[in-house]
PDB file of N, CA and C in Angstrom:
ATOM      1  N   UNK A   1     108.616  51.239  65.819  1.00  0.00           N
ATOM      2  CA  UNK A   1     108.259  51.349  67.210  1.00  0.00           C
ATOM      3  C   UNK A   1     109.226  52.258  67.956  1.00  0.00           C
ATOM      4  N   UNK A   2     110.611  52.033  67.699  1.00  0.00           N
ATOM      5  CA  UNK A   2     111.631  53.040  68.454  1.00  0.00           C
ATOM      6  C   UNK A   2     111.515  54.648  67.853  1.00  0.00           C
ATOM      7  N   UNK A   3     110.826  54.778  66.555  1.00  0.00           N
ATOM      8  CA  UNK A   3     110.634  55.981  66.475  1.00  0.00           C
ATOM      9  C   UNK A   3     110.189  56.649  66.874  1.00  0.00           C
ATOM     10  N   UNK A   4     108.539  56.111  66.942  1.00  0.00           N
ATOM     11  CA  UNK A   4     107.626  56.665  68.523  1.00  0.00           C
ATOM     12  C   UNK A   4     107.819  57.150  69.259  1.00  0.00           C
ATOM     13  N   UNK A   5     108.549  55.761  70.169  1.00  0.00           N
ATOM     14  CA  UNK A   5     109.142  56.154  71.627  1.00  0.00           C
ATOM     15  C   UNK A   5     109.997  57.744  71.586  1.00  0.00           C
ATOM     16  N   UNK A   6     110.782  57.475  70.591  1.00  0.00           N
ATOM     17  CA  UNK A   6     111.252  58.580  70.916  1.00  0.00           C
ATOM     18  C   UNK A   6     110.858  59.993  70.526  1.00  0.00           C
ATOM     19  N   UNK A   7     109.836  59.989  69.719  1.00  0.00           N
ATOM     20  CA  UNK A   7     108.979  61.502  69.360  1.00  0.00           C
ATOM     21  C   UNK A   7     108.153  61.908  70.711  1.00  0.00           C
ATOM     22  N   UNK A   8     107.475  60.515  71.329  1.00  0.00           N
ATOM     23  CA  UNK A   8     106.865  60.801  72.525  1.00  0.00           C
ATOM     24  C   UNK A   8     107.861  60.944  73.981  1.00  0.00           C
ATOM     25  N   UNK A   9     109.243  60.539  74.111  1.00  0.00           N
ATOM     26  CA  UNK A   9     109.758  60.892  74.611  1.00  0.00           C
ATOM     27  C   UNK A   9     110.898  62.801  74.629  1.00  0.00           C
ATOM     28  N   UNK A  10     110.596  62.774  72.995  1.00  0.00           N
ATOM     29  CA  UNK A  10     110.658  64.455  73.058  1.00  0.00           C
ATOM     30  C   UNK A  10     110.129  65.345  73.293  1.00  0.00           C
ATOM     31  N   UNK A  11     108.963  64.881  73.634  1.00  0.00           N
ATOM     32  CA  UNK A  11     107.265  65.961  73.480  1.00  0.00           C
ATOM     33  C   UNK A  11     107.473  65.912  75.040  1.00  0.00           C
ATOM     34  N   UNK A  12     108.025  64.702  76.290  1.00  0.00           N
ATOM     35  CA  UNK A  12     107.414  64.666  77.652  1.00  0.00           C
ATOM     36  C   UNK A  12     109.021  65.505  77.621  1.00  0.00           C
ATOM     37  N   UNK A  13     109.934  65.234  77.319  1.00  0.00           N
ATOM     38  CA  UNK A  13     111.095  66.344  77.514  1.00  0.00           C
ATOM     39  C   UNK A  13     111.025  67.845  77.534  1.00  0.00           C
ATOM     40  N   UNK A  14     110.015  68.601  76.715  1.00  0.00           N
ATOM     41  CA  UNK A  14     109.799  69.641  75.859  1.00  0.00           C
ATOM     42  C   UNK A  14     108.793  69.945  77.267  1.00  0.00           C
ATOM     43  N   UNK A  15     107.796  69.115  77.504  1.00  0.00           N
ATOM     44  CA  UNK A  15     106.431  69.590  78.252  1.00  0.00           C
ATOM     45  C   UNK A  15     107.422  69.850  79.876  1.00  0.00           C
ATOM     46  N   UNK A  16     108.497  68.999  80.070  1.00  0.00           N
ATOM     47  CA  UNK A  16     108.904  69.280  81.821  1.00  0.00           C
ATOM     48  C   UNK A  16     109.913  70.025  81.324  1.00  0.00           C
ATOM     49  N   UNK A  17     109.813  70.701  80.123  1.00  0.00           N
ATOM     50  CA  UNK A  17     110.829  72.364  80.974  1.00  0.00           C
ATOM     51  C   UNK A  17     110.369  72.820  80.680  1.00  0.00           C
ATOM     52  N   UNK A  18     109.556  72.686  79.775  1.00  0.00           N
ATOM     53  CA  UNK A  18     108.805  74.173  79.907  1.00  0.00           C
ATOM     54  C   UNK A  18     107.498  74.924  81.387  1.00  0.00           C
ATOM     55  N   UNK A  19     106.782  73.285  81.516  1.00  0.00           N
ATOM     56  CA  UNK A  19     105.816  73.634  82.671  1.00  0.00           C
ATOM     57  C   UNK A  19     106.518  73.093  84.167  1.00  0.00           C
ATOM     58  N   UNK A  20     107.341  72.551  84.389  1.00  0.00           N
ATOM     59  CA  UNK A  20     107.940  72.582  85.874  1.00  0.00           C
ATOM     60  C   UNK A  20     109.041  73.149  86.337  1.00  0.00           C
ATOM     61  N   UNK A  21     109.876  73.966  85.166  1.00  0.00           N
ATOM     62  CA  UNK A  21     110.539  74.652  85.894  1.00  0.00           C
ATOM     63  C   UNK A  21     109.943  76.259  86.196  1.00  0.00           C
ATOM     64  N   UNK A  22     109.134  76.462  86.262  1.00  0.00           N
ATOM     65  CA  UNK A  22     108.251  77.725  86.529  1.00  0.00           C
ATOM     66  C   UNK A  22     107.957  78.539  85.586  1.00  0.00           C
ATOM     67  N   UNK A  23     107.104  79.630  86.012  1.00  0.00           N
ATOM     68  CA  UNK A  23     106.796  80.549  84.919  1.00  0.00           C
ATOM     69  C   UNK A  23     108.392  81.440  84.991  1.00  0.00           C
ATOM     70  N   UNK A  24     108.164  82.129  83.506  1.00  0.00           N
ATOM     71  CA  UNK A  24     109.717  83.130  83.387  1.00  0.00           C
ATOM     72  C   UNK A  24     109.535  84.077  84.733  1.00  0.00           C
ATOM     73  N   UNK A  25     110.626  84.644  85.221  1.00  0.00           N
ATOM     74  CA  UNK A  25     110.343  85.606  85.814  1.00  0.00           C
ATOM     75  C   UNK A  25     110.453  87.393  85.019  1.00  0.00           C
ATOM     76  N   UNK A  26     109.490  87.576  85.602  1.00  0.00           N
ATOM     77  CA  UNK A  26     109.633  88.824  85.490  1.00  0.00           C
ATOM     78  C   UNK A  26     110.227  90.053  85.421  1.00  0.00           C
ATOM     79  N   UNK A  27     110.983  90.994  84.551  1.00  0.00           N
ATOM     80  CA  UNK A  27     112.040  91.728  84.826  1.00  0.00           C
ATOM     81  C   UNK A  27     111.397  93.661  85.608  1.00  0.00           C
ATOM     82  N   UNK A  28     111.957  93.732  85.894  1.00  0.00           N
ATOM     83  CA  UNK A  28     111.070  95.173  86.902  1.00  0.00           C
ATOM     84  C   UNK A  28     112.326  95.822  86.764  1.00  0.00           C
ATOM     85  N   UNK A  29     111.923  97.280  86.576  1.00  0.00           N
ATOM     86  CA  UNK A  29     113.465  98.350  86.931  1.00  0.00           C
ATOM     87  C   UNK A  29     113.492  98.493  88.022  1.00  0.00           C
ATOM     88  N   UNK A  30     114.677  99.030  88.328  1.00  0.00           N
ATOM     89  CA  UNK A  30     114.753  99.324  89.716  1.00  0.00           C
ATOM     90  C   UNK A  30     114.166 100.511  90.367  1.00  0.00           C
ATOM     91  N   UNK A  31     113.994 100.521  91.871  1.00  0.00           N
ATOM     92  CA  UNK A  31     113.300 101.716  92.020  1.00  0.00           C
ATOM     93  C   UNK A  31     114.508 102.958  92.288  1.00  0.00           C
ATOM     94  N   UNK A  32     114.283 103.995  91.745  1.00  0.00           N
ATOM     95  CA  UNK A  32     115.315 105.191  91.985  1.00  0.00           C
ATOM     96  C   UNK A  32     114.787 105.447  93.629  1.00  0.00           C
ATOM     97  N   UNK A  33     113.990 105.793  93.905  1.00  0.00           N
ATOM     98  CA  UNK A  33     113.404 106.474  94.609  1.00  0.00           C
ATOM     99  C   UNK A  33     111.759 106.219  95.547  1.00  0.00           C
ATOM    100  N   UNK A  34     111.675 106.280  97.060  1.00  0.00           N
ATOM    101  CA  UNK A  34     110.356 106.016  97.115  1.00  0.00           C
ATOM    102  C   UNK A  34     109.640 106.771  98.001  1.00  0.00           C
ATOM    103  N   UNK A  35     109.053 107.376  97.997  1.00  0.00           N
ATOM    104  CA  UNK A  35     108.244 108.279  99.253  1.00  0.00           C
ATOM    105  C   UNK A  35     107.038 107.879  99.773  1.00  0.00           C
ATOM    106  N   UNK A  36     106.482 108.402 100.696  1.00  0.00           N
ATOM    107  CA  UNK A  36     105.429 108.085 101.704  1.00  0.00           C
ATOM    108  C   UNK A  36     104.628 109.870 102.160  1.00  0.00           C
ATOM    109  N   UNK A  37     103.936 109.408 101.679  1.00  0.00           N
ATOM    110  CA  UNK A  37     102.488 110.592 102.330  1.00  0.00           C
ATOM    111  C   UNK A  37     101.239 110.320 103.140  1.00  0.00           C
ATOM    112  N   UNK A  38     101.551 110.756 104.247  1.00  0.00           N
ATOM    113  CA  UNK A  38     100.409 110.324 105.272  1.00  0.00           C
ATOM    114  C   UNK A  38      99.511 111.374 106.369  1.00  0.00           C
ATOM    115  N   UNK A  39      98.143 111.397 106.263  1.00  0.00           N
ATOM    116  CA  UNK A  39      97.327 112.569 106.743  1.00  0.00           C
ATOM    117  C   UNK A  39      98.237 113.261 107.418  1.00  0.00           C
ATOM    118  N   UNK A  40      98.864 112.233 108.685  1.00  0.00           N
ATOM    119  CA  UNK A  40      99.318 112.578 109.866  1.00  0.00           C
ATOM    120  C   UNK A  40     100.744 113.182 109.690  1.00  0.00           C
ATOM    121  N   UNK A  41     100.974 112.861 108.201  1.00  0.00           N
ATOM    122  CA  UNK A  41     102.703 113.660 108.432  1.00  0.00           C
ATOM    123  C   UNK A  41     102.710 114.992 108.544  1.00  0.00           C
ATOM    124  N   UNK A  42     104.501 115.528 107.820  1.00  0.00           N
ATOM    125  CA  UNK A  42     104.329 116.793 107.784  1.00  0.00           C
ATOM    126  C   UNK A  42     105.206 117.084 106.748  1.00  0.00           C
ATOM    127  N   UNK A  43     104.772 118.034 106.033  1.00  0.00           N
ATOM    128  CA  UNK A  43     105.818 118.535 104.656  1.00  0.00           C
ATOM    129  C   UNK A  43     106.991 118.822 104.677  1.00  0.00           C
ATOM    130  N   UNK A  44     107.487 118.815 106.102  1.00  0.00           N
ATOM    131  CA  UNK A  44     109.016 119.383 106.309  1.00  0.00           C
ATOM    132  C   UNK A  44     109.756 118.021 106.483  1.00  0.00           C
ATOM    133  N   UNK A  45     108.936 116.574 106.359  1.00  0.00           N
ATOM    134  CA  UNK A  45     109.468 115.771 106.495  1.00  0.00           C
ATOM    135  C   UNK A  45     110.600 115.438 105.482  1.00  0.00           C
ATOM    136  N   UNK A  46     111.183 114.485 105.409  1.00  0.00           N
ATOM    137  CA  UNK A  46     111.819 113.843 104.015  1.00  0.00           C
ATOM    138  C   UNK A  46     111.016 113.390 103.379  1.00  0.00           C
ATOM    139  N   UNK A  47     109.802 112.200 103.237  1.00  0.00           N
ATOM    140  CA  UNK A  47     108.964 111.858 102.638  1.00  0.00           C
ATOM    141  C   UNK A  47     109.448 110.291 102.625  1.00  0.00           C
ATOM    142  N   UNK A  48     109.837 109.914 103.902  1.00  0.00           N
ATOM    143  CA  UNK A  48     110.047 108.164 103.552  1.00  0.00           C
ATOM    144  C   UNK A  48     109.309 107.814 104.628  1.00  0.00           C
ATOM    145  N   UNK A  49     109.750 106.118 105.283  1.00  0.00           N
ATOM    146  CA  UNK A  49     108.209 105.810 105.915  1.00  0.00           C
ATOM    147  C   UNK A  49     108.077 105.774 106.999  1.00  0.00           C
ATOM    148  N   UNK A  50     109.012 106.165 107.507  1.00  0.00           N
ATOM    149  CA  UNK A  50     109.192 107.143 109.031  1.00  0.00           C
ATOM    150  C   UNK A  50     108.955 108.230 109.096  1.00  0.00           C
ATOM    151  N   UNK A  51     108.945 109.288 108.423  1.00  0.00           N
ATOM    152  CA  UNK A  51     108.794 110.454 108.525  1.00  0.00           C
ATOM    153  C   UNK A  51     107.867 111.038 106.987  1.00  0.00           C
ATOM    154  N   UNK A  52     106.609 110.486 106.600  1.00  0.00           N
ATOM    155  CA  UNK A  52     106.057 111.153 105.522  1.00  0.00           C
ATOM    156  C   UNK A  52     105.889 112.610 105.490  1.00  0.00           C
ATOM    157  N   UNK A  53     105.350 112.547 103.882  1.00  0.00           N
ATOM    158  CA  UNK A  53     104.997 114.219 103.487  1.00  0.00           C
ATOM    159  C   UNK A  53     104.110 113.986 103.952  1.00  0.00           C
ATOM    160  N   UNK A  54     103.133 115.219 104.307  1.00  0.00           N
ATOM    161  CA  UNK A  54     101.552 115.619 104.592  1.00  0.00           C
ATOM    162  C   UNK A  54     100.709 115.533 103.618  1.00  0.00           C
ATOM    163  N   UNK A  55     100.962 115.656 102.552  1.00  0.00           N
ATOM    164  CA  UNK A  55     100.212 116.871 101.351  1.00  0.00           C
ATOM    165  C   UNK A  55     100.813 115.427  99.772  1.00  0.00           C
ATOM    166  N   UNK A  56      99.925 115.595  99.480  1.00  0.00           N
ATOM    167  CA  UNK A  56     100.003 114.896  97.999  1.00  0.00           C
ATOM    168  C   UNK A  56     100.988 115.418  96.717  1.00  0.00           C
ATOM    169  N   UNK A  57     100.401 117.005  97.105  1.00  0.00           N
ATOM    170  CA  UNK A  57     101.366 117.649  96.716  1.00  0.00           C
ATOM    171  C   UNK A  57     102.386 118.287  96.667  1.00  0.00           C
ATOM    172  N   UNK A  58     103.172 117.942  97.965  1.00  0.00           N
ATOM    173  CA  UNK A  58     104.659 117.950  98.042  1.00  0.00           C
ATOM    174  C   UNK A  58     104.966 116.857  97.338  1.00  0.00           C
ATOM    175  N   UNK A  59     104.683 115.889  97.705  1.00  0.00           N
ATOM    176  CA  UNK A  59     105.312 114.557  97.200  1.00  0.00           C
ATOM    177  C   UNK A  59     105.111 114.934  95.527  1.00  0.00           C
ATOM    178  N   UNK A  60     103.918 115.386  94.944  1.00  0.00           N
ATOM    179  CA  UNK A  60     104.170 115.608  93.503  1.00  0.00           C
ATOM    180  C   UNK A  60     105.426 116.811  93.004  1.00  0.00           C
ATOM    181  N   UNK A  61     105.507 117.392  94.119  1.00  0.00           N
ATOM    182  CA  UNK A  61     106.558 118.717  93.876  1.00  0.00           C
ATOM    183  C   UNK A  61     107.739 118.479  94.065  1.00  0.00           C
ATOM    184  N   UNK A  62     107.935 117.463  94.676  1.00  0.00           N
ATOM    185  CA  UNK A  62     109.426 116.414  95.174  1.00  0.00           C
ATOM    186  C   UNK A  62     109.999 115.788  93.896  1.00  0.00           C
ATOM    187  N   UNK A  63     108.721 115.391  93.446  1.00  0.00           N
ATOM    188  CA  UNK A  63     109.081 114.361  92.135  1.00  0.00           C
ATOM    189  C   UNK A  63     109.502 114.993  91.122  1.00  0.00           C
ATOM    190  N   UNK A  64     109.283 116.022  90.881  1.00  0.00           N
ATOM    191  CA  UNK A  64     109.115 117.119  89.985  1.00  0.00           C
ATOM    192  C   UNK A  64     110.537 117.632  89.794  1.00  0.00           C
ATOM    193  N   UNK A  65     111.280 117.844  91.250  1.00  0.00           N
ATOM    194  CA  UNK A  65     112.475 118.191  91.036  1.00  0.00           C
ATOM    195  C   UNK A  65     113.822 116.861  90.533  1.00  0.00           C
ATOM    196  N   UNK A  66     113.170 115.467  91.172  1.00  0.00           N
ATOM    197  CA  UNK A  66     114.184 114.740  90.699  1.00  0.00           C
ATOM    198  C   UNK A  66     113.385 113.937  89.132  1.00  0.00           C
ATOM    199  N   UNK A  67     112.515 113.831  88.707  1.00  0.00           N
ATOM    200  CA  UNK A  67     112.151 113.249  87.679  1.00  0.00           C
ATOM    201  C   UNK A  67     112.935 113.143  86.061  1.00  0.00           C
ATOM    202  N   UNK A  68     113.500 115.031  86.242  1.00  0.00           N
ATOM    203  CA  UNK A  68     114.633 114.952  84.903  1.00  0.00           C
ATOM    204  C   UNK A  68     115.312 114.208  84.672  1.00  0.00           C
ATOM    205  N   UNK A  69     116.361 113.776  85.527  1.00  0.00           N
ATOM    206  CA  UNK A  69     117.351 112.866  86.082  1.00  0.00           C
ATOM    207  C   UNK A  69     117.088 111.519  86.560  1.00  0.00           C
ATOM    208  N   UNK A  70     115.593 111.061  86.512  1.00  0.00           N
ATOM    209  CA  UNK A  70     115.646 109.871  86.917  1.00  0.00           C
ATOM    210  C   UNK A  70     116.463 108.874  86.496  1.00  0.00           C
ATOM    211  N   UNK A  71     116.964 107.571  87.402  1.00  0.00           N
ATOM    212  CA  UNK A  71     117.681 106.707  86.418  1.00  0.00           C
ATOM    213  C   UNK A  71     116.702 105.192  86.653  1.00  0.00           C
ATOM    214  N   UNK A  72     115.718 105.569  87.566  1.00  0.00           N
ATOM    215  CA  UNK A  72     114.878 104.152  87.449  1.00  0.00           C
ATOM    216  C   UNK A  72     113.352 104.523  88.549  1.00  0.00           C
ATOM    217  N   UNK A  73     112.734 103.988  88.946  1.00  0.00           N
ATOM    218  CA  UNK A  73     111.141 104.036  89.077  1.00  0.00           C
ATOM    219  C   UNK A  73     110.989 105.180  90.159  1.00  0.00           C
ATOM    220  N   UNK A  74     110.271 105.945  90.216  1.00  0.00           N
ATOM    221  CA  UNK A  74     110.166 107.069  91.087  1.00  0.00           C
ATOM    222  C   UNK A  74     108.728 106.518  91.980  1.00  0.00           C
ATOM    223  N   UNK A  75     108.535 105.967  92.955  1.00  0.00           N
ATOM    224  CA  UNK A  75     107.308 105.350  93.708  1.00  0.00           C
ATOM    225  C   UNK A  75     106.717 105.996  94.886  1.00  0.00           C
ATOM    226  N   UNK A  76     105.506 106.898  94.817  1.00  0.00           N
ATOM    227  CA  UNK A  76     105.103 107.405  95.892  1.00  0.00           C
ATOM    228  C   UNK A  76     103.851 106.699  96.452  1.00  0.00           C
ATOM    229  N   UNK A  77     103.655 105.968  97.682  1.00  0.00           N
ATOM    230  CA  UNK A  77     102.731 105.477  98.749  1.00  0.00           C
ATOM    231  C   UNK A  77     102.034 106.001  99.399  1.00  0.00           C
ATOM    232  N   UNK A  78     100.424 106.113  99.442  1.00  0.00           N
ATOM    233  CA  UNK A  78      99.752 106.983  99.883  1.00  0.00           C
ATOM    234  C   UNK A  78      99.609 105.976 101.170  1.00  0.00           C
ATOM    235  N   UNK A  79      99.880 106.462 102.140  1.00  0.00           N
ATOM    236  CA  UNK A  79      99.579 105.483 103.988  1.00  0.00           C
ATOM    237  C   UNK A  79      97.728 105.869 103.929  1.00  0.00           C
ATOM    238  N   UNK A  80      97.558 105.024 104.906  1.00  0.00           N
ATOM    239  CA  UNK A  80      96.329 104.981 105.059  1.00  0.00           C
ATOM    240  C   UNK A  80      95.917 106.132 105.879  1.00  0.00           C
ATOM    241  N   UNK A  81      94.493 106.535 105.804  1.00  0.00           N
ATOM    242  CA  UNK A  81      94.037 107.842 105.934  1.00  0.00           C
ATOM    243  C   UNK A  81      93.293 108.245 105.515  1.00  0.00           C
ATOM    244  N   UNK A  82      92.662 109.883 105.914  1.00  0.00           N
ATOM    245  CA  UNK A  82      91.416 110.326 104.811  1.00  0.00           C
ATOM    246  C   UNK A  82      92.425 111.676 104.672  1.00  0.00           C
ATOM    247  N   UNK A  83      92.501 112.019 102.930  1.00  0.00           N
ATOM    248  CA  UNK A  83      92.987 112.921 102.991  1.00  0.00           C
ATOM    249  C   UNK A  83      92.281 114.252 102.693  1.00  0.00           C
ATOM    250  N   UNK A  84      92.277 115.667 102.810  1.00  0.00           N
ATOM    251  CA  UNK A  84      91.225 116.227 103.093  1.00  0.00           C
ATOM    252  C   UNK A  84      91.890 117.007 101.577  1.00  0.00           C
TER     253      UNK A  84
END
């Protein structure tokens, strides 16, 4: 009988760490870098989220120059808009 108990008391040990202390978390790199492109900007901007690029393709031509050298996620945000 004490053997039981205690196989079924290893199994409810085993089940509350694995399912209540949460799922693993997730590991993400860091971001190097992040820009913003919005209808309304302008290409002479810097490209962050005060001051976006205009053009899709500055921001691809931006990336272009630091991408060799990246040391972690390069992230460009298209703002809302229609872009022409």
């Amino acid at each position: 009988m004490k053997r039981k108990l205690g196989i079924i008391t290893s199994i409810c040990f085993l089940f509350t760490s694995i399912f209540v202390q949460g799922p693993i978390p997730q590991v993400m790199a860091a971001a190097q870098t992040t820009f913003y492109v919005s209808p309304s900007g302008n290409d002479s901007n810097s490209g962050t989220q005060s001051a976006p690029f205009k053009t899709i393709e500055k921001a691809r031509d931006t990336v272009r120059t630091i991408n060799s050298s990246m040391t972690g996620d390069i992230y460009v945000y298209l703002m809302d808009g229609t872009y022409a």
